[in-house]
Protein backbone atom coordinates (compact mmCIF):
# COMPACT_ATOMS: atom_id res chain seq x y z
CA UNK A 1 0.00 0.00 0.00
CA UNK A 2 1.22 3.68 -0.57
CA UNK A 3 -0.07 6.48 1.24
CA UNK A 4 0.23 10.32 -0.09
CA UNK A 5 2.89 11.26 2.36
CA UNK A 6 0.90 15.01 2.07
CA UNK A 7 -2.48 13.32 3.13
CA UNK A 8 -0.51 12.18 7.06
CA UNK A 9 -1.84 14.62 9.69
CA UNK A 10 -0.28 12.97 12.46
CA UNK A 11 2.30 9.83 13.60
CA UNK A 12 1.52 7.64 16.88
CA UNK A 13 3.66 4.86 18.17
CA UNK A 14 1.13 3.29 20.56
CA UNK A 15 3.15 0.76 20.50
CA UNK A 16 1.74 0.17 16.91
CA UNK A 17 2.42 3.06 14.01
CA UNK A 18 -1.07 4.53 13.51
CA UNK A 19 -0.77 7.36 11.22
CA UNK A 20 -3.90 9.29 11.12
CA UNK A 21 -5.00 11.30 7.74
CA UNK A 22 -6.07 14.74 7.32
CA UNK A 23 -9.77 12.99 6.57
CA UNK A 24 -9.92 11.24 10.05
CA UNK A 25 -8.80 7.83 8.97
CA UNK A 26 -6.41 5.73 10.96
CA UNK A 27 -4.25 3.35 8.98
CA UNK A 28 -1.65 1.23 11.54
CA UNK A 29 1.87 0.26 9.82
CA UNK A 30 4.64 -1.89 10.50
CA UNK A 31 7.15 0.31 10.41
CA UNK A 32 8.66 2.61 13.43
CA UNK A 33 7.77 6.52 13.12
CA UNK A 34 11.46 7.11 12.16
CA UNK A 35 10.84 5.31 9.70
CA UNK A 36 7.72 6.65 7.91
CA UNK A 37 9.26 10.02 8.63
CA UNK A 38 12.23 9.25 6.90
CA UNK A 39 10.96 7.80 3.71
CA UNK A 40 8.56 10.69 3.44
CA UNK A 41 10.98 12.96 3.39
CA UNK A 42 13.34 10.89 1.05
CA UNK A 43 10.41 11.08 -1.41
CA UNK A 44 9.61 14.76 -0.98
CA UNK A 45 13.42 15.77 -1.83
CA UNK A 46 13.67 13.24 -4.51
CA UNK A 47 10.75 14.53 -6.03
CA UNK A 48 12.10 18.17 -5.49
CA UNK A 49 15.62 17.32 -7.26
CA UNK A 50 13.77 15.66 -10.04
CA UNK A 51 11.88 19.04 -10.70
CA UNK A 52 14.69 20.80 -10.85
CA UNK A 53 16.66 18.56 -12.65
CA UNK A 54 14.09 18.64 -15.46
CA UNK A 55 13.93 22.26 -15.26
CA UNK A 56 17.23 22.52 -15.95
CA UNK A 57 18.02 20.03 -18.27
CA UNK A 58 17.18 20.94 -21.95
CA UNK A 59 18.27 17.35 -24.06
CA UNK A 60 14.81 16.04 -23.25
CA UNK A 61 16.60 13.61 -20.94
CA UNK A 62 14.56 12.30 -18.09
CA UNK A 63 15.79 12.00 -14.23
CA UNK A 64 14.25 9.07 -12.02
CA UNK A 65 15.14 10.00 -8.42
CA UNK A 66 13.81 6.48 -6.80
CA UNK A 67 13.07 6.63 -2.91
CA UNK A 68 15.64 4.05 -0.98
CA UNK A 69 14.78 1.57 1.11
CA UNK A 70 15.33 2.65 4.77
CA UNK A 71 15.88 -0.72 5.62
CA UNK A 72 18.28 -1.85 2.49
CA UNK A 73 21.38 -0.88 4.65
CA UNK A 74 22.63 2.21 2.08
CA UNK A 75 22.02 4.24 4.71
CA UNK A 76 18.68 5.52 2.97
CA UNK A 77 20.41 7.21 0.18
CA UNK A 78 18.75 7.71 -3.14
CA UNK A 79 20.96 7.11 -6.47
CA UNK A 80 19.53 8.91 -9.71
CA UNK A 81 18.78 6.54 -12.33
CA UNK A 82 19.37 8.41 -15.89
CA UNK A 83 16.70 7.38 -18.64
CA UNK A 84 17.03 9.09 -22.14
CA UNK A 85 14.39 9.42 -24.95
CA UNK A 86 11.42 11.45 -26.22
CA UNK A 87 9.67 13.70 -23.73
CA UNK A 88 6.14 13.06 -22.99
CA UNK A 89 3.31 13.57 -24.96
CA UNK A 90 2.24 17.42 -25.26
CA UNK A 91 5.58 18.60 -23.95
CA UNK A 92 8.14 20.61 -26.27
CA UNK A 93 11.17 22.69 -25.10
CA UNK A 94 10.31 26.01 -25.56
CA UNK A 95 10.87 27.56 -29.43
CA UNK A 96 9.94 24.09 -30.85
CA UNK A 97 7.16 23.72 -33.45
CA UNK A 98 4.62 21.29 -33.27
């Protein structure tokens, strides 16, 4: 299951993980609250870098900043993983015709 980080109002550890969403739902997890907090943030910066990494990069070259594992003992480090090829439908560097 994946949860919209943006959507968590609030971590327990009661002993379980509840996290409770901004709608009033509780949803219990295995892992610690470290843990959640951790990959949440992981995912909000790698989604950050990837913005600006397309923002900055004109070839038309895509940027896949994959969350780490937490628990995969790299010390929850994200690598980039470089993909080339055409952009996505509807989107044209600026000056191109269509």
């Amino acid at each position: 299951m994946f949860i919209n980080e943006g959507l968590i109002e609030s971590i327990e550890a009661t002993p379980d993980t509840v996290l409770t969403l901004v709608d009033g739902r509780k949803i219990v997890v295995a892992d610690p609250p470290h843990i959640v907090v951790d990959r949440a943030r992981l995912y909000r910066a790698s989604v950050l870098a990837a913005t600006e990494e397309l923002r900055t990069r004109p070839s038309g070259e895509l940027v896949m900043f994959p969350v780490a594992d937490a628990d995969a003992g790299d010390g929850g480090v994200a690598k980039a993983e470089t993909k080339s090829g055409p952009r996505a439908a509807g989107r044209r560097p600026a000056g191109e015709e269509r």
